[in-house]
PDB file of N, CA and C in Angstrom:
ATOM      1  N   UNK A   1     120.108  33.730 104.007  1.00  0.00           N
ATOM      2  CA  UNK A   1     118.732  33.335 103.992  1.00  0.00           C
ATOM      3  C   UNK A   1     118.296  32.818 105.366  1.00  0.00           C
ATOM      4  N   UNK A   2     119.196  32.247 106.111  1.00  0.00           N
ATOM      5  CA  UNK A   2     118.752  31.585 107.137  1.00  0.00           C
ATOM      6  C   UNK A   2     118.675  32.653 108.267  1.00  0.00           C
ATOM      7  N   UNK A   3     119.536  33.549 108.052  1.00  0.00           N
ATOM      8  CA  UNK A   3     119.639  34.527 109.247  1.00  0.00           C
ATOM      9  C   UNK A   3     117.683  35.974 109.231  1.00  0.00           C
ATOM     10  N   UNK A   4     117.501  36.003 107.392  1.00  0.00           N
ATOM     11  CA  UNK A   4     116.394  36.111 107.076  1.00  0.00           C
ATOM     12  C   UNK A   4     115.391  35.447 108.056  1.00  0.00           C
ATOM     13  N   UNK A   5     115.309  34.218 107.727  1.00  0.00           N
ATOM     14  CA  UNK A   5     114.740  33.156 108.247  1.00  0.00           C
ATOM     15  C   UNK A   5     113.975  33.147 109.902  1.00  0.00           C
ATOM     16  N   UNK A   6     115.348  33.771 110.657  1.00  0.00           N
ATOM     17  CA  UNK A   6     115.302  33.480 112.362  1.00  0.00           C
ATOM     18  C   UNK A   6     114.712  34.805 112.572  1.00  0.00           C
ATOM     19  N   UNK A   7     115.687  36.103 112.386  1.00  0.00           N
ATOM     20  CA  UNK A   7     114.735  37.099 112.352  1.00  0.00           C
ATOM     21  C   UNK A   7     112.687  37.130 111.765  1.00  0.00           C
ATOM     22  N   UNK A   8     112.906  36.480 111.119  1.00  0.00           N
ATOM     23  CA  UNK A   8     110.954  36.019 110.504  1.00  0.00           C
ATOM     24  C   UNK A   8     110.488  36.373 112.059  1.00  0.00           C
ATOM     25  N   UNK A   9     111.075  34.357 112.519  1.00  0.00           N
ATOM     26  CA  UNK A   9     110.777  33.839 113.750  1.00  0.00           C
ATOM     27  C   UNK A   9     110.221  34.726 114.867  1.00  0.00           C
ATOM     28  N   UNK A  10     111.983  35.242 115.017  1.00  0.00           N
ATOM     29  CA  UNK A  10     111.851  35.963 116.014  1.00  0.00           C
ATOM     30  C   UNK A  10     110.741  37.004 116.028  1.00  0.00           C
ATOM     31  N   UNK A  11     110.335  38.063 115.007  1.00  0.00           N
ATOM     32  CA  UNK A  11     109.798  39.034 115.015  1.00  0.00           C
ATOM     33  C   UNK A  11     108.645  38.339 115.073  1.00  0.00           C
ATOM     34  N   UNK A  12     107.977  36.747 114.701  1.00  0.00           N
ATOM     35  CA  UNK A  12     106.754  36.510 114.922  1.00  0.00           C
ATOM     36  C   UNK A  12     106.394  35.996 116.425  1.00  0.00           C
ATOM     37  N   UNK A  13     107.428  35.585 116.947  1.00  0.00           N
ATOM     38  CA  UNK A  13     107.292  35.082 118.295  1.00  0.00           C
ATOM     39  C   UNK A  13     107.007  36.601 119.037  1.00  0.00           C
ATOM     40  N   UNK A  14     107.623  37.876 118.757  1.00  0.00           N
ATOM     41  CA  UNK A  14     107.318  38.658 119.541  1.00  0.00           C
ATOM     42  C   UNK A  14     106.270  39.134 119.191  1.00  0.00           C
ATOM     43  N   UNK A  15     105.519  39.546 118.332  1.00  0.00           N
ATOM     44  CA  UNK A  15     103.995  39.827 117.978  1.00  0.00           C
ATOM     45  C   UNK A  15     102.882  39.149 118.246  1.00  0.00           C
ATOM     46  N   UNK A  16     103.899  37.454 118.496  1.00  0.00           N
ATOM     47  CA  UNK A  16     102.470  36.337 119.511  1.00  0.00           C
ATOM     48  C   UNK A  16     102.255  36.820 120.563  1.00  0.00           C
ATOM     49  N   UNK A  17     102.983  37.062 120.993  1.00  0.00           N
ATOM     50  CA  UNK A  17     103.529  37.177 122.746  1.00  0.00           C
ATOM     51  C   UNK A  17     102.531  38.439 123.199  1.00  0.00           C
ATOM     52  N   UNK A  18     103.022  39.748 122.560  1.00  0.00           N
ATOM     53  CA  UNK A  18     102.687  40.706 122.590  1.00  0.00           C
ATOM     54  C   UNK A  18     100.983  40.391 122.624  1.00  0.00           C
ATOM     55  N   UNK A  19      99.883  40.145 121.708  1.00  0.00           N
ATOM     56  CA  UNK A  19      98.678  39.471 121.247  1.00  0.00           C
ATOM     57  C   UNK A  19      98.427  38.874 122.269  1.00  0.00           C
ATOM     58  N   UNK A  20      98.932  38.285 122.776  1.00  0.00           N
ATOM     59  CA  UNK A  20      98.250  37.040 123.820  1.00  0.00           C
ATOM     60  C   UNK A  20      98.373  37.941 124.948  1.00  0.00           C
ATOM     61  N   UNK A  21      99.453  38.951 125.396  1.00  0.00           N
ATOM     62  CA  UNK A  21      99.109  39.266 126.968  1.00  0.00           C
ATOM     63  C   UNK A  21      98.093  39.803 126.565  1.00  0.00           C
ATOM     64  N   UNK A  22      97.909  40.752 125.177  1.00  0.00           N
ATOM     65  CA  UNK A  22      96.664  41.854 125.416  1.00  0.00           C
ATOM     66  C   UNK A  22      95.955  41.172 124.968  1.00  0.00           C
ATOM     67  N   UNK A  23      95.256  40.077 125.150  1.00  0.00           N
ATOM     68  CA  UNK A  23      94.099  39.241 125.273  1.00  0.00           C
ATOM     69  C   UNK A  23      94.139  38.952 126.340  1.00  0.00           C
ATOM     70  N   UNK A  24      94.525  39.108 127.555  1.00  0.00           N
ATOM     71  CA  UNK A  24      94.523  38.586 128.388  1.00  0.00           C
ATOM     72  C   UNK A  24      93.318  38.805 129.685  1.00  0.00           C
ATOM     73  N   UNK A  25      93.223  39.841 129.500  1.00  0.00           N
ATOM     74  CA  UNK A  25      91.899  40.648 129.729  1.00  0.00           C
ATOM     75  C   UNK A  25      90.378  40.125 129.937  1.00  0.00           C
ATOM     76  N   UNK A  26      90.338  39.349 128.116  1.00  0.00           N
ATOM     77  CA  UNK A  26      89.085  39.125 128.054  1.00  0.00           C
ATOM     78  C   UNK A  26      88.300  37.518 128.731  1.00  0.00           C
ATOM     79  N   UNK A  27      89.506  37.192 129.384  1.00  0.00           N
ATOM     80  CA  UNK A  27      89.096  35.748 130.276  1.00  0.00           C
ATOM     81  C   UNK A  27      87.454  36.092 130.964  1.00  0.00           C
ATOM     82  N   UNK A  28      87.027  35.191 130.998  1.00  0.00           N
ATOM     83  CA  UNK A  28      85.302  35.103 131.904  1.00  0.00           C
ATOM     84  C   UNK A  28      85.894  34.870 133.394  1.00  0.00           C
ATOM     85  N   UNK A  29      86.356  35.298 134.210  1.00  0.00           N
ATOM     86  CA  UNK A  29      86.556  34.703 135.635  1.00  0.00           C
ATOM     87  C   UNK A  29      85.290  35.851 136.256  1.00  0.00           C
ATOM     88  N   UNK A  30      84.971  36.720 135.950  1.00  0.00           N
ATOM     89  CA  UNK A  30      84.287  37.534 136.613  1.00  0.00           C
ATOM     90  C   UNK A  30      82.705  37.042 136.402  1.00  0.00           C
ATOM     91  N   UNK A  31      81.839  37.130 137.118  1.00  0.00           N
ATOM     92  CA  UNK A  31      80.304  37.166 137.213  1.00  0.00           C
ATOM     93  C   UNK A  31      79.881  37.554 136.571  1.00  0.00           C
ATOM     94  N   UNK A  32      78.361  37.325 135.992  1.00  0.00           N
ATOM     95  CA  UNK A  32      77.918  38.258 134.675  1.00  0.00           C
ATOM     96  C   UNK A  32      77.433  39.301 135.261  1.00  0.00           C
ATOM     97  N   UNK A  33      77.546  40.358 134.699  1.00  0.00           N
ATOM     98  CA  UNK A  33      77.642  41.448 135.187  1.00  0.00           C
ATOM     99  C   UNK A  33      78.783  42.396 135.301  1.00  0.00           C
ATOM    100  N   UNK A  34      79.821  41.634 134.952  1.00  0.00           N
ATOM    101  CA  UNK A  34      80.966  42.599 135.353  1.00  0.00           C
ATOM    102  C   UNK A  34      81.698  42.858 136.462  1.00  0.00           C
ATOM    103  N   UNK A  35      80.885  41.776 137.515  1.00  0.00           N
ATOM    104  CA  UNK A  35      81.670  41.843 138.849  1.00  0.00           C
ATOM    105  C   UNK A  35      80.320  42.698 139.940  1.00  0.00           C
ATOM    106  N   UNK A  36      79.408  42.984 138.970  1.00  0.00           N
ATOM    107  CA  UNK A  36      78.491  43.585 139.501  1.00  0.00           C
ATOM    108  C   UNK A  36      77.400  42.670 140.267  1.00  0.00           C
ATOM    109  N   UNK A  37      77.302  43.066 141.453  1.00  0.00           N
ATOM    110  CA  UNK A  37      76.683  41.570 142.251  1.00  0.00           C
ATOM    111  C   UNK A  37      75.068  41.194 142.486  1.00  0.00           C
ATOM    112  N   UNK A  38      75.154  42.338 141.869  1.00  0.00           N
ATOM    113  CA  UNK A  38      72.991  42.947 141.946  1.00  0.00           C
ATOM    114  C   UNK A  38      72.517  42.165 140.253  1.00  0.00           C
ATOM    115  N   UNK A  39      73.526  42.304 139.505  1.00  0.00           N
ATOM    116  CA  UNK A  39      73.082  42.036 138.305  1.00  0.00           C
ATOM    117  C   UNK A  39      71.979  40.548 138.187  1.00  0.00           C
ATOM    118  N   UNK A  40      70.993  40.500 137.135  1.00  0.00           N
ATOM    119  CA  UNK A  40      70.161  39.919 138.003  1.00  0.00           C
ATOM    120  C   UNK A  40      68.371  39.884 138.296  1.00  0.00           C
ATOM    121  N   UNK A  41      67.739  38.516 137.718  1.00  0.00           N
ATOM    122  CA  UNK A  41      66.438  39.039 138.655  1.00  0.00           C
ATOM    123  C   UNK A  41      66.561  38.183 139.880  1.00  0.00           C
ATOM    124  N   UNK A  42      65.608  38.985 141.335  1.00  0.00           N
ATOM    125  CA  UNK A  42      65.125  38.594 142.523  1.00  0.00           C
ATOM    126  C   UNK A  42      64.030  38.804 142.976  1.00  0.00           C
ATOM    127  N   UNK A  43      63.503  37.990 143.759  1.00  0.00           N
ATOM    128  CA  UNK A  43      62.053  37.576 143.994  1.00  0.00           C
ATOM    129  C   UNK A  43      61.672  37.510 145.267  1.00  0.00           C
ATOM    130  N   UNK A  44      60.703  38.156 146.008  1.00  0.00           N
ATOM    131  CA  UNK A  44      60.902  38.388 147.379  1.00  0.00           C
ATOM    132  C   UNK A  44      60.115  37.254 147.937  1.00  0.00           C
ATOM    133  N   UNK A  45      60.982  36.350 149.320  1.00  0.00           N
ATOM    134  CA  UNK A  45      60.828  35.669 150.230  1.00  0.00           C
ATOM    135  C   UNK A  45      59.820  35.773 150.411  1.00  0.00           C
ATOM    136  N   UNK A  46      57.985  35.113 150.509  1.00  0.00           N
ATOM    137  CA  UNK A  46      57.135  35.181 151.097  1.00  0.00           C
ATOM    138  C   UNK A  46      57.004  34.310 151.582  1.00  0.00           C
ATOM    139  N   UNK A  47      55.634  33.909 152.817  1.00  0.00           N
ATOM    140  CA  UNK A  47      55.693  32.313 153.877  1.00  0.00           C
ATOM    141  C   UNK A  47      54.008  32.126 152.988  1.00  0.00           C
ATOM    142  N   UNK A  48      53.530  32.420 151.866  1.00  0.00           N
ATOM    143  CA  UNK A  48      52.572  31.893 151.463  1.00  0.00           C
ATOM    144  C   UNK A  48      52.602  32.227 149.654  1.00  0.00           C
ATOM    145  N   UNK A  49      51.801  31.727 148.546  1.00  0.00           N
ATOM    146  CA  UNK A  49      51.878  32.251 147.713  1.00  0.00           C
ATOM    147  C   UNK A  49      51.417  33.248 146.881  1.00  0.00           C
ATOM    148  N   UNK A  50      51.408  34.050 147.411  1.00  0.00           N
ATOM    149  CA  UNK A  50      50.676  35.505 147.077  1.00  0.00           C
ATOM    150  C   UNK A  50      51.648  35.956 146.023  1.00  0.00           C
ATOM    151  N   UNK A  51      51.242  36.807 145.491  1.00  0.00           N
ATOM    152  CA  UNK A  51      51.615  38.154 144.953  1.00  0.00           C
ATOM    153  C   UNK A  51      53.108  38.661 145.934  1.00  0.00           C
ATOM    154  N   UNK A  52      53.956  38.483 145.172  1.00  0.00           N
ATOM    155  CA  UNK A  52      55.146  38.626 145.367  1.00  0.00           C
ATOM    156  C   UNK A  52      56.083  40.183 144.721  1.00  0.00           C
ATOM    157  N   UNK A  53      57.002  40.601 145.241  1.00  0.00           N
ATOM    158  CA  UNK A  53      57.706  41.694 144.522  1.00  0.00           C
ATOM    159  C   UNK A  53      58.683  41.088 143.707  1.00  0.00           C
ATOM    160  N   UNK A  54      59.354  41.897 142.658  1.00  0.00           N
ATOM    161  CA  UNK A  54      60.422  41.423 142.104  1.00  0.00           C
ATOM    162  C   UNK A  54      60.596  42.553 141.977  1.00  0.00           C
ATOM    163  N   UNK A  55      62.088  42.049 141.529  1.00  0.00           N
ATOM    164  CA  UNK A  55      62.912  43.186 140.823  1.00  0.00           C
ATOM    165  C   UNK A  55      64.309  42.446 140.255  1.00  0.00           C
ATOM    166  N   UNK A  56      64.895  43.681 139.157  1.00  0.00           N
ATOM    167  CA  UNK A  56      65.962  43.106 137.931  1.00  0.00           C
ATOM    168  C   UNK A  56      66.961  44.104 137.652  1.00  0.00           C
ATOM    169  N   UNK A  57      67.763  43.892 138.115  1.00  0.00           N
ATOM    170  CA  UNK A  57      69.250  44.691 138.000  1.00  0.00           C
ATOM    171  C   UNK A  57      70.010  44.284 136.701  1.00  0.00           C
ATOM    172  N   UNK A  58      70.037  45.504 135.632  1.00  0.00           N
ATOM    173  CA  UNK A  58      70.601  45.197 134.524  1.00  0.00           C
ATOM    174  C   UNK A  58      72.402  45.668 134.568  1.00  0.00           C
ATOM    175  N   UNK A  59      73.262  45.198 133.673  1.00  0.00           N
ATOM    176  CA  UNK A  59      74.503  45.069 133.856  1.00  0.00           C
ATOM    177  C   UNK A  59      74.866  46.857 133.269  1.00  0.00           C
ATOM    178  N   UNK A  60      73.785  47.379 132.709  1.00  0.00           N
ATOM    179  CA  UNK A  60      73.808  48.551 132.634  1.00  0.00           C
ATOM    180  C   UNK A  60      73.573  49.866 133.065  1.00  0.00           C
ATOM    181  N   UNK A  61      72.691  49.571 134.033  1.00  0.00           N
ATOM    182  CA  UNK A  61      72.910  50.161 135.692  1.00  0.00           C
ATOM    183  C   UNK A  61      71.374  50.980 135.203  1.00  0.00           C
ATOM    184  N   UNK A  62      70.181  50.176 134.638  1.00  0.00           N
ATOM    185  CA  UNK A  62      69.043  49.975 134.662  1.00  0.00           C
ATOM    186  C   UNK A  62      68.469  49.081 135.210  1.00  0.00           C
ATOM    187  N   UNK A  63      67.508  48.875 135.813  1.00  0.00           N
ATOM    188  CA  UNK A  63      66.420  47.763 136.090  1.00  0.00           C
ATOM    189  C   UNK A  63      65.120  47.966 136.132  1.00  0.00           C
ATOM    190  N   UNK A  64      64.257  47.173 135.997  1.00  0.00           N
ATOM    191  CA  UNK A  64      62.996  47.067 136.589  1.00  0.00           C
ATOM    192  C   UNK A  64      61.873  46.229 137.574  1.00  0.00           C
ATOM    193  N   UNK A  65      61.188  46.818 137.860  1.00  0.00           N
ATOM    194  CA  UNK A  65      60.398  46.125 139.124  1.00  0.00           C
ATOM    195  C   UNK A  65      59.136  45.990 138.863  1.00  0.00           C
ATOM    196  N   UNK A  66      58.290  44.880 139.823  1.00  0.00           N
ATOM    197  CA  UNK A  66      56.580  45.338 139.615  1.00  0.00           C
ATOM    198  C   UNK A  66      56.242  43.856 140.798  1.00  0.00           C
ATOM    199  N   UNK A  67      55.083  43.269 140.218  1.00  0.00           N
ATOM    200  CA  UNK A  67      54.589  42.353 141.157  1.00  0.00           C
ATOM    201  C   UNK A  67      54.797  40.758 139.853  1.00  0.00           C
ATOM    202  N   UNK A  68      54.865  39.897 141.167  1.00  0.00           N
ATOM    203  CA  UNK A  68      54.866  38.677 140.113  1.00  0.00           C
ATOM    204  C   UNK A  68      53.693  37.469 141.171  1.00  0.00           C
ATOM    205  N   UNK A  69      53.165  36.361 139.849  1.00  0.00           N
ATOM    206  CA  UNK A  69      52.662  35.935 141.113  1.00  0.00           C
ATOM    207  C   UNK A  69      53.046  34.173 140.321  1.00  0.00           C
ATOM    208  N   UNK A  70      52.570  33.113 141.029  1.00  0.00           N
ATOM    209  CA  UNK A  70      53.814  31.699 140.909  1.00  0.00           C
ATOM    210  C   UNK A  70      53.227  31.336 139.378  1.00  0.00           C
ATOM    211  N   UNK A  71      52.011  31.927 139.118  1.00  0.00           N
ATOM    212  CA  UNK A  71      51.798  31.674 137.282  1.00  0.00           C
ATOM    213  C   UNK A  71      52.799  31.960 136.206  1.00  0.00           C
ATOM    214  N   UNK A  72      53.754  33.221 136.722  1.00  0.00           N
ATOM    215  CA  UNK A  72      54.773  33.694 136.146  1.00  0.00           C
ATOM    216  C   UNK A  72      54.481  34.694 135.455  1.00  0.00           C
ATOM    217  N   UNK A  73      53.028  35.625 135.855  1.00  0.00           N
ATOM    218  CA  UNK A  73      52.518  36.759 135.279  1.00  0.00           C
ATOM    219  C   UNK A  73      53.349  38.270 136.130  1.00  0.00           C
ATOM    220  N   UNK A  74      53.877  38.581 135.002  1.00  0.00           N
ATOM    221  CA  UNK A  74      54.764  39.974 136.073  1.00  0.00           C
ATOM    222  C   UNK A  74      53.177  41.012 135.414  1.00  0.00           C
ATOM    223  N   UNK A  75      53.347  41.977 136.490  1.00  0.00           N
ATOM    224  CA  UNK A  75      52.336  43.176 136.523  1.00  0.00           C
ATOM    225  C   UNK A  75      53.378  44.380 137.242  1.00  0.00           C
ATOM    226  N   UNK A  76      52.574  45.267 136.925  1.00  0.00           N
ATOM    227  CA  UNK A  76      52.752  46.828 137.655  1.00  0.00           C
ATOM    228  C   UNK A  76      54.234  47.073 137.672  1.00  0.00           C
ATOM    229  N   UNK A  77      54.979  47.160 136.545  1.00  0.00           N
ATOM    230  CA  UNK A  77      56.277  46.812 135.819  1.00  0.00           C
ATOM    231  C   UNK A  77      56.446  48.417 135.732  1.00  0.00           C
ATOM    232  N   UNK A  78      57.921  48.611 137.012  1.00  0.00           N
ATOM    233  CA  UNK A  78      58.465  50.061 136.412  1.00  0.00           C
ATOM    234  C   UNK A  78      59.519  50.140 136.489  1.00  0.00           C
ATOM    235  N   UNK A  79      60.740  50.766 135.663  1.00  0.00           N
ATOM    236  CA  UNK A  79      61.305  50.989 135.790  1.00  0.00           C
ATOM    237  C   UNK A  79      62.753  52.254 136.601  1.00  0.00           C
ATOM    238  N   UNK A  80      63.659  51.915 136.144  1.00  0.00           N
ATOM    239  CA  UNK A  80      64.749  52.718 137.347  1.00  0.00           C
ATOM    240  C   UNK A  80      65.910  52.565 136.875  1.00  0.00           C
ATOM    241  N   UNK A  81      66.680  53.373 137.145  1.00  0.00           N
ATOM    242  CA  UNK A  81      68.295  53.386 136.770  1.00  0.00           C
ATOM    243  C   UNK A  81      69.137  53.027 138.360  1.00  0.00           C
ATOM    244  N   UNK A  82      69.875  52.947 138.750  1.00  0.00           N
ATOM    245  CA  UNK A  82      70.563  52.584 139.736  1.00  0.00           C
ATOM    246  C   UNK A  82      71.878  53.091 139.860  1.00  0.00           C
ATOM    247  N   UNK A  83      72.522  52.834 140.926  1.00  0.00           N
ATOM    248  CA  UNK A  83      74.279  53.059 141.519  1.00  0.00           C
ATOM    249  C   UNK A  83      74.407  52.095 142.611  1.00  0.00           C
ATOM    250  N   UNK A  84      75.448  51.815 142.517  1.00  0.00           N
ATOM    251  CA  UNK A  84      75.807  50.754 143.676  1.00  0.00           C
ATOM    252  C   UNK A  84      77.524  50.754 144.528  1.00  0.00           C
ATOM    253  N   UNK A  85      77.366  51.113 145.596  1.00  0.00           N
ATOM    254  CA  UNK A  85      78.619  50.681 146.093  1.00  0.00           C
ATOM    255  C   UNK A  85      78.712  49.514 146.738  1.00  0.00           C
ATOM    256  N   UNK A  86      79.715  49.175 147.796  1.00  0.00           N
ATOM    257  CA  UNK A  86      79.860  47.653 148.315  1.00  0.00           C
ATOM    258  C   UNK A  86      78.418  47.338 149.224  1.00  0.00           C
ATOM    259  N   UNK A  87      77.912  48.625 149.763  1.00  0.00           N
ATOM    260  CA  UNK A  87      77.049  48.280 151.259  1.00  0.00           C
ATOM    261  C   UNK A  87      75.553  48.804 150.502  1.00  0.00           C
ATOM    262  N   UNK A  88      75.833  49.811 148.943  1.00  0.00           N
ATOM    263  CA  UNK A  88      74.773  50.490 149.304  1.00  0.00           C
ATOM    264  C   UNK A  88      74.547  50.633 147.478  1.00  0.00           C
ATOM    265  N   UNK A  89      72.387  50.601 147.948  1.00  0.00           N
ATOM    266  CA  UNK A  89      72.118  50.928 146.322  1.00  0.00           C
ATOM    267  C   UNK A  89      71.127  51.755 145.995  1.00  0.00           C
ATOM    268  N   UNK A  90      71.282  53.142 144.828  1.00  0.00           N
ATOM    269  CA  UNK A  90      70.420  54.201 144.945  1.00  0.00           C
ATOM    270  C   UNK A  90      69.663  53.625 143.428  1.00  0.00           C
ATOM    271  N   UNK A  91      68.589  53.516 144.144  1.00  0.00           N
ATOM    272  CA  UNK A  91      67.591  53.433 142.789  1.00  0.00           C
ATOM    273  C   UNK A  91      66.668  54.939 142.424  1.00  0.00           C
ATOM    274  N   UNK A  92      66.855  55.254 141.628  1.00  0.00           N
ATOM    275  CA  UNK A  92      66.205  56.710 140.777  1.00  0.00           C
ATOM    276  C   UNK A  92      64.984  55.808 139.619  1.00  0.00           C
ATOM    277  N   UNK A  93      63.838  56.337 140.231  1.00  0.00           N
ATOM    278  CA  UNK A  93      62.616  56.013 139.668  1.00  0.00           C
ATOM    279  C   UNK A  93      61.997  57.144 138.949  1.00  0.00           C
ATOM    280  N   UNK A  94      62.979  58.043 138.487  1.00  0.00           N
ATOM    281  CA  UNK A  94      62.576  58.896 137.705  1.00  0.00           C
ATOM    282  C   UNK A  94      61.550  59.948 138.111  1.00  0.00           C
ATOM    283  N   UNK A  95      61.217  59.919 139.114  1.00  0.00           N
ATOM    284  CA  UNK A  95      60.751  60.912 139.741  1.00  0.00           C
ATOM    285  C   UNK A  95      61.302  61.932 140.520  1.00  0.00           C
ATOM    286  N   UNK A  96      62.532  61.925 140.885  1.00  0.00           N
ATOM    287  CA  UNK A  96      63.255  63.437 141.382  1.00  0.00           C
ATOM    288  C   UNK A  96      63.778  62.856 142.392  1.00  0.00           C
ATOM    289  N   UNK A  97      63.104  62.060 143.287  1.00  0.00           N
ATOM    290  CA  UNK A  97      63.682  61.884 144.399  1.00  0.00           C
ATOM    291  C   UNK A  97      64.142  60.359 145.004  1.00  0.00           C
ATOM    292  N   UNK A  98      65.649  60.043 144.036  1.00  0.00           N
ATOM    293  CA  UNK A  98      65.965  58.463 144.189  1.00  0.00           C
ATOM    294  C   UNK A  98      66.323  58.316 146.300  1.00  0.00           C
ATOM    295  N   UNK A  99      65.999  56.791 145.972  1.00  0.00           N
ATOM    296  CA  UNK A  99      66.114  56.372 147.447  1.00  0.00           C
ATOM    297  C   UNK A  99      67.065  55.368 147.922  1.00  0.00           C
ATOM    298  N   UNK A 100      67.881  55.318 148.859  1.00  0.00           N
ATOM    299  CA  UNK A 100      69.200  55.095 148.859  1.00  0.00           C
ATOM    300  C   UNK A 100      68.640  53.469 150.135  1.00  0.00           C
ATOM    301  N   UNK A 101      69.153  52.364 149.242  1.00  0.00           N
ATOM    302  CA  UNK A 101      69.235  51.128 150.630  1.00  0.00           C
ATOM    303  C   UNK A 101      70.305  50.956 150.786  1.00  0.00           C
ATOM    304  N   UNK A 102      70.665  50.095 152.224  1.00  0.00           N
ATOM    305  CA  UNK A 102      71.406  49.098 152.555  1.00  0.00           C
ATOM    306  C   UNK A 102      71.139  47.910 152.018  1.00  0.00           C
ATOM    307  N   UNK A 103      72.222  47.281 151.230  1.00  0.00           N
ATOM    308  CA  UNK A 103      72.070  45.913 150.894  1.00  0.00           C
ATOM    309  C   UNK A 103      73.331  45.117 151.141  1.00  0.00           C
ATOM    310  N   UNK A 104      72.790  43.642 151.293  1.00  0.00           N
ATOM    311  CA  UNK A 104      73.512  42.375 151.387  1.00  0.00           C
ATOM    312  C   UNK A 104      73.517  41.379 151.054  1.00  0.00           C
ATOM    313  N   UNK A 105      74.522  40.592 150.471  1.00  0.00           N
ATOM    314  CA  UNK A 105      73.845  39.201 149.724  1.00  0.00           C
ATOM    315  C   UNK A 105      74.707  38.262 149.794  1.00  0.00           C
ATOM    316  N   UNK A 106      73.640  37.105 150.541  1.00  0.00           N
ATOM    317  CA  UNK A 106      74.339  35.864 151.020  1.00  0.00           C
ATOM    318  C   UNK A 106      73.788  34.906 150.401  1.00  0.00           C
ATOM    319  N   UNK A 107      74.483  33.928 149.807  1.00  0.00           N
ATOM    320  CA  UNK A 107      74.332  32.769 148.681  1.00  0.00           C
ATOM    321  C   UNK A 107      73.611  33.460 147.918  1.00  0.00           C
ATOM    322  N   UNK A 108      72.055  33.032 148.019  1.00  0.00           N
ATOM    323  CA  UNK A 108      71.483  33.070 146.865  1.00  0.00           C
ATOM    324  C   UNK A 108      70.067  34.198 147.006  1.00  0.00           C
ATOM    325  N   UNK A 109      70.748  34.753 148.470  1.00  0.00           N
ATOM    326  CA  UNK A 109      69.647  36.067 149.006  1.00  0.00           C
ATOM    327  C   UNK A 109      70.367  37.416 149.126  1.00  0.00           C
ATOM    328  N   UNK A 110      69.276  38.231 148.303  1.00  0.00           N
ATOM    329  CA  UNK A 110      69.592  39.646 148.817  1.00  0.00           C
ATOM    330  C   UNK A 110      68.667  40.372 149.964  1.00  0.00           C
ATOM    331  N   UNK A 111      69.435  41.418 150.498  1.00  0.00           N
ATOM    332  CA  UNK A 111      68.301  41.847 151.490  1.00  0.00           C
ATOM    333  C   UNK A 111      68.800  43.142 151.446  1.00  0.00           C
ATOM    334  N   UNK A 112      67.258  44.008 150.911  1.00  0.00           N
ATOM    335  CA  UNK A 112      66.996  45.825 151.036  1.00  0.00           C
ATOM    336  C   UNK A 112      66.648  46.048 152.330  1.00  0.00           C
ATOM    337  N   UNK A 113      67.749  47.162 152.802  1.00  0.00           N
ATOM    338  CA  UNK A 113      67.188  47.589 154.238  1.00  0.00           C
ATOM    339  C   UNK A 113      67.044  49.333 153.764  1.00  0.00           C
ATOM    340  N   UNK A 114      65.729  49.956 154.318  1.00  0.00           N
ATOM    341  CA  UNK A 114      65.795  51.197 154.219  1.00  0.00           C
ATOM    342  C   UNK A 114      64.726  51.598 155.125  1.00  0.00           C
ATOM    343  N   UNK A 115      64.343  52.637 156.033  1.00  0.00           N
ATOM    344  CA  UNK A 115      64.631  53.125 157.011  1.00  0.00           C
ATOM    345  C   UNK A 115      63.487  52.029 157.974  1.00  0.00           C
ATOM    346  N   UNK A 116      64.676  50.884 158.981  1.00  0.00           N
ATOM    347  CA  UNK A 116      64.331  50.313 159.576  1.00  0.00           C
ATOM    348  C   UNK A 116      63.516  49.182 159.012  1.00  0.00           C
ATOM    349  N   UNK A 117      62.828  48.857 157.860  1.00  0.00           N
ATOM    350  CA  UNK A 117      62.620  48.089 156.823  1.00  0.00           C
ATOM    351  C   UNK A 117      64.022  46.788 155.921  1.00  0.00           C
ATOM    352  N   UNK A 118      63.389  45.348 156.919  1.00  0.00           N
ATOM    353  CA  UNK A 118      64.184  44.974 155.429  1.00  0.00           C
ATOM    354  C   UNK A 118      63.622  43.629 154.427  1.00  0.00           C
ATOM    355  N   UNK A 119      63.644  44.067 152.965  1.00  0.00           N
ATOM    356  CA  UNK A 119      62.863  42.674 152.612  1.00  0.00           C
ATOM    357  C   UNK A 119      64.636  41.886 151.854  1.00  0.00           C
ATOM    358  N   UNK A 120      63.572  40.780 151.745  1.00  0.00           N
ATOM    359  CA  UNK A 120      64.655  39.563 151.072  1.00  0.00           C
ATOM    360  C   UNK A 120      64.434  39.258 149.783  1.00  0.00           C
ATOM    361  N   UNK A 121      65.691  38.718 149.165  1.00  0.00           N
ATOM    362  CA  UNK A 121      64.760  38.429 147.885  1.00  0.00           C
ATOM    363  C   UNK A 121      65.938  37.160 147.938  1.00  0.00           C
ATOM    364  N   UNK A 122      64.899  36.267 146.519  1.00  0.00           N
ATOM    365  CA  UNK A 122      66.022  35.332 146.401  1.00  0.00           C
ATOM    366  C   UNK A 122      66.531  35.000 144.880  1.00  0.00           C
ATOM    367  N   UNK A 123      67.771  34.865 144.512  1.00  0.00           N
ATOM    368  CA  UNK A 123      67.999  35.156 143.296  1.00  0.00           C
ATOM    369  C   UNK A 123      67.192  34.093 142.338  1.00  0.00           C
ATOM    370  N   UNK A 124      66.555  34.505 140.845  1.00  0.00           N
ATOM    371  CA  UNK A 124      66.368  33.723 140.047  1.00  0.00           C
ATOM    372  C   UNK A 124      67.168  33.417 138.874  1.00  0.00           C
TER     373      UNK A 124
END
């Protein structure tokens, strides 16, 4: 009975074990998003309070854009699907011909550069 017993043990200690590495996976250390660094709304840097751009990078490699102004009224709202590598992001606006930036993001700013153009945004 006792030898019953240890074998139990044993075979349950190895089915913990087993369970826990393959959970191991689902820890949060990564960003929301997935590691994805655009994920996200941002709001472009202006020196007065006007009518501002935004835009919103979804973790699903959708977003959308339009105008916002400090009331918190978004307008002229369109959408886009996206791709992103480390330096670079193609937004497809559904019109045929997506357009490819340079981007970078330091603390809590991103910045679109595309041809010779660059705006800022700052994360919300």
């Amino acid at each position: 009975m006792k030898t019953l017993r240890l074998i139990g043990v044993a075979l349950f200690t190895v089915l913990m074990s087993v369970n826990l590495t393959a959970c191991g996976g689902d820890d949060k250390d990564e960003p929301s998003g997935g590691g994805n660094p655009l994920v996200g709304t941002w709001v472009e840097k202006v020196t007065d309070d006007s009518f501002r751009d935004y835009i919103t990078f979804k973790a699903d490699g959708t977003g959308f854009a339009g105008d916002w102004d400090k009331g918190d009224r978004y307008e002229d709202i369109e959408s886009f699907r996206y791709k992103y590598t480390n330096t670079t992001v193609t937004l497809d606006w559904g019109d045929g011909s997506p357009k490819e930036y340079q981007y970078s993001i330091s603390g809590k700013d991103l910045s679109l550069s595309r041809g010779g153009e660059t705006t800022i945004y700052t994360k919300q």
